[in-house]
N, C-alpha and C. Protein backbone atom coordinates (compact mmCIF):
# COMPACT_ATOMS: atom_id res chain seq x y z
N UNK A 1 98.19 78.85 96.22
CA UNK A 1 99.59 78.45 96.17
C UNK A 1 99.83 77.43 97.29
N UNK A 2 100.57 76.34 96.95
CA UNK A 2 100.49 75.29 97.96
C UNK A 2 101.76 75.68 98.51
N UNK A 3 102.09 75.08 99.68
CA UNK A 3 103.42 75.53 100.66
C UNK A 3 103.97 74.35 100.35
N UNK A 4 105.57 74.91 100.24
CA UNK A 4 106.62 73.56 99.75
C UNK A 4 107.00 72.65 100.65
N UNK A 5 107.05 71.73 100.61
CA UNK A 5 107.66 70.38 101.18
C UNK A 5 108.54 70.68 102.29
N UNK A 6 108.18 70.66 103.33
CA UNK A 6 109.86 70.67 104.50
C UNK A 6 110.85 70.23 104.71
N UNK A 7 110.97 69.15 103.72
CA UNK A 7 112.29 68.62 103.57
C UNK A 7 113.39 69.46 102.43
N UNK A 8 112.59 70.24 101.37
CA UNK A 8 113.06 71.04 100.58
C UNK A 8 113.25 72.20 101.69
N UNK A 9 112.71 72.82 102.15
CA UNK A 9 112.73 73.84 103.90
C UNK A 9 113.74 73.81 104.43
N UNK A 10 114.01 72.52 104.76
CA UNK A 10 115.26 71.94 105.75
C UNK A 10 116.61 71.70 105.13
N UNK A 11 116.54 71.76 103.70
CA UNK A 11 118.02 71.66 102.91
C UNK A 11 118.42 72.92 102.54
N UNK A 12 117.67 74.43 102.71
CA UNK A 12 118.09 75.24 102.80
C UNK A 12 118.47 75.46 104.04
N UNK A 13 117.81 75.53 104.96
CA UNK A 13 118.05 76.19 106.85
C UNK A 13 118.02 74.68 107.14
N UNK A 14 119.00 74.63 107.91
CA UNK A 14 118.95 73.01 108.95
C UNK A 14 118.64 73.01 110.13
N UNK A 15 117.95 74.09 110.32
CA UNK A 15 117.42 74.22 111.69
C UNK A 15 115.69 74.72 111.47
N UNK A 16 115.08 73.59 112.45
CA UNK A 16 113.43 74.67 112.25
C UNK A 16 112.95 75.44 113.18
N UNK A 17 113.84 75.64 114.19
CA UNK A 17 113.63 76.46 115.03
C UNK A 17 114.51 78.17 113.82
N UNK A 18 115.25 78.62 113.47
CA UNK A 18 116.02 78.62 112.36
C UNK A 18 114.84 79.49 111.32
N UNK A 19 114.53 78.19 110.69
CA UNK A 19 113.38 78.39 109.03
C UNK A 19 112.18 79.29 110.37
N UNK A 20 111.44 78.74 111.39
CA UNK A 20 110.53 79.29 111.53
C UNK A 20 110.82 81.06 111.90
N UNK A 21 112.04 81.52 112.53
CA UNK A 21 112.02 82.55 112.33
C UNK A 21 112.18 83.63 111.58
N UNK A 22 112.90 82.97 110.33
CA UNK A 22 113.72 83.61 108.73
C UNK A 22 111.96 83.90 108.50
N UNK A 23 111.36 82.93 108.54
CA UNK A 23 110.28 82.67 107.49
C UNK A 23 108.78 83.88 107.87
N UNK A 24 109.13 83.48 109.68
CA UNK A 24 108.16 84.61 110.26
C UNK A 24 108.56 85.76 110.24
N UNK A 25 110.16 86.58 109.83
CA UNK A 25 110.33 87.62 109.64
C UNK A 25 110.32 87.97 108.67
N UNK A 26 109.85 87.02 107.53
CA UNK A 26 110.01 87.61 106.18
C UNK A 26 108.41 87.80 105.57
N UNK A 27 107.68 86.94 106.96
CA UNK A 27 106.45 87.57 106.32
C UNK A 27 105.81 88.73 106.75
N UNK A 28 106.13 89.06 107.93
CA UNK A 28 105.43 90.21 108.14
C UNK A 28 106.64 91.60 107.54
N UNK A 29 107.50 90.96 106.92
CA UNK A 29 107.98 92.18 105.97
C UNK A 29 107.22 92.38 104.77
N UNK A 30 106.61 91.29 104.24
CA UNK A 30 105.91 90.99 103.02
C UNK A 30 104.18 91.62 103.15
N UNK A 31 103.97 91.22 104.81
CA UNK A 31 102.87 92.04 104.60
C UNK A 31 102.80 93.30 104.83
N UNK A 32 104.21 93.62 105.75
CA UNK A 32 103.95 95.58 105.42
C UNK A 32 104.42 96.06 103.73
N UNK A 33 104.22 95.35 103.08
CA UNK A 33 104.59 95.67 101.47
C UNK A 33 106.02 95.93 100.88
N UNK A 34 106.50 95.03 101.61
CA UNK A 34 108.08 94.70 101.11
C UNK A 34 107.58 93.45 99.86
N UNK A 35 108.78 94.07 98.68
CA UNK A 35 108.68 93.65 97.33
C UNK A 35 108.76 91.71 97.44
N UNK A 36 108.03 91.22 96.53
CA UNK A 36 108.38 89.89 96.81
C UNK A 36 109.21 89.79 95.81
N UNK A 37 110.21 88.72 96.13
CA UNK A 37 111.74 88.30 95.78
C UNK A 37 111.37 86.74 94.79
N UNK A 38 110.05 85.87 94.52
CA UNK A 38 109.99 85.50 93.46
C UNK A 38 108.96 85.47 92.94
N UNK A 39 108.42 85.16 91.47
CA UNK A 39 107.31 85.08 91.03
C UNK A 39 105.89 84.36 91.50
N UNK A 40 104.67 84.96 91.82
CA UNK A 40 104.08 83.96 93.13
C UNK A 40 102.76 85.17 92.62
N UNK A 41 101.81 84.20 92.66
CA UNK A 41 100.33 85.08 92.19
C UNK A 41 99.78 86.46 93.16
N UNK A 42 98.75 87.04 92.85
CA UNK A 42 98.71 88.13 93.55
C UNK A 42 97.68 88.08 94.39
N UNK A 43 97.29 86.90 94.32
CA UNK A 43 96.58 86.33 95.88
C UNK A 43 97.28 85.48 97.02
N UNK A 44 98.85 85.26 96.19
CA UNK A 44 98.86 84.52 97.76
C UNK A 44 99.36 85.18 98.98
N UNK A 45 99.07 84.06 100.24
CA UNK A 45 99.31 84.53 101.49
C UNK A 45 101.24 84.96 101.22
N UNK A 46 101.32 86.04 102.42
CA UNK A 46 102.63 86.25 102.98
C UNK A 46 103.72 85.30 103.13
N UNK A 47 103.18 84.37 103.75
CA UNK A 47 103.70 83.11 104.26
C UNK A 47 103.84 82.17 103.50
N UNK A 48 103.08 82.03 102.18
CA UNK A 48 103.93 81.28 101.25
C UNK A 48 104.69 81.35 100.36
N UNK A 49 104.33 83.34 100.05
CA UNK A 49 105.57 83.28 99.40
C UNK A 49 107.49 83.81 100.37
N UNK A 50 106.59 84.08 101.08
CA UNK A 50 108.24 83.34 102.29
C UNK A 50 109.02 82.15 102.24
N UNK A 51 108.08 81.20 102.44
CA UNK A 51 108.86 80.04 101.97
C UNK A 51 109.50 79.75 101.09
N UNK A 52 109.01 80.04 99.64
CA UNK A 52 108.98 80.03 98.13
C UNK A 52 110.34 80.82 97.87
N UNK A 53 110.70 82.23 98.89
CA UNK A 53 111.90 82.40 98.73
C UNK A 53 112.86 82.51 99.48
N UNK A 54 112.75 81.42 100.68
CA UNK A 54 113.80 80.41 101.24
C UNK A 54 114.20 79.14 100.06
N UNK A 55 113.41 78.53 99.94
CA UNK A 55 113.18 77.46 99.01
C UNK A 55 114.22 77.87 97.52
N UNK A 56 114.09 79.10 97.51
CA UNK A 56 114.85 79.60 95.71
C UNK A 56 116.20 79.83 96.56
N UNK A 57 116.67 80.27 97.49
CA UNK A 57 117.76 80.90 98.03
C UNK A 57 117.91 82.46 97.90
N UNK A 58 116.71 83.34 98.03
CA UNK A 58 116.58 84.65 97.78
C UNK A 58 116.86 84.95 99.26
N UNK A 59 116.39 84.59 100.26
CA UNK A 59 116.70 84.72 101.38
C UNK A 59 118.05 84.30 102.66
N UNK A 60 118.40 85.12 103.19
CA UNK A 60 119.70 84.37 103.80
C UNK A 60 119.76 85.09 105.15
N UNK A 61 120.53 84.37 106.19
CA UNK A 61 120.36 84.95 107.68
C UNK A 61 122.19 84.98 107.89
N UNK A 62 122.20 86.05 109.24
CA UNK A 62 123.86 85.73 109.44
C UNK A 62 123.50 85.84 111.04
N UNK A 63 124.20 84.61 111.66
CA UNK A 63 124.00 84.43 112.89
C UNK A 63 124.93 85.67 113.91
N UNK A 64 124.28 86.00 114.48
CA UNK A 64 125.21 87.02 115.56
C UNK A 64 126.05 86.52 116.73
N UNK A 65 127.04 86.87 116.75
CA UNK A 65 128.28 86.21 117.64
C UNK A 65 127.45 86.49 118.99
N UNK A 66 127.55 85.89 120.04
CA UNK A 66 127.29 86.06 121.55
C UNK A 66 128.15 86.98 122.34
N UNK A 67 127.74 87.56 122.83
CA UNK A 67 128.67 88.68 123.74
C UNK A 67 129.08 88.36 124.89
């Protein structure tokens, strides 16, 4: 599975400081065997299908107010 384009990356999250952490927390949810959220073969890595569902809009973050 090839990893999508970062400009497609960046029109979902506009930040890559941002995408890299959505993306790194969604993979090591994926590799403790959290369900994947789109269709994506059963060899690929964690990490691409992370992207794959940033990229669809399956994924979403809510920023926390500062205290």
């Amino acid at each position: 599975m090839q990893a999508p384009p970062i400009d497609k990356l960046m029109d979902k999250i506009h930040s890559i400081y941002k995408l890299v952490i959505l993306s790194s927390r969604r993979t090591i949810e994926l590799a403790d065997g959290a369900q994947k959220l789109v269709n994506a073969p059963a060899d690929a890595k964690p990490s691409d299908i992370a992207l794959k569902e940033i990229i669809k809009g399956k994924i979403s973050y809510k920023v926390k107010e500062g205290k």
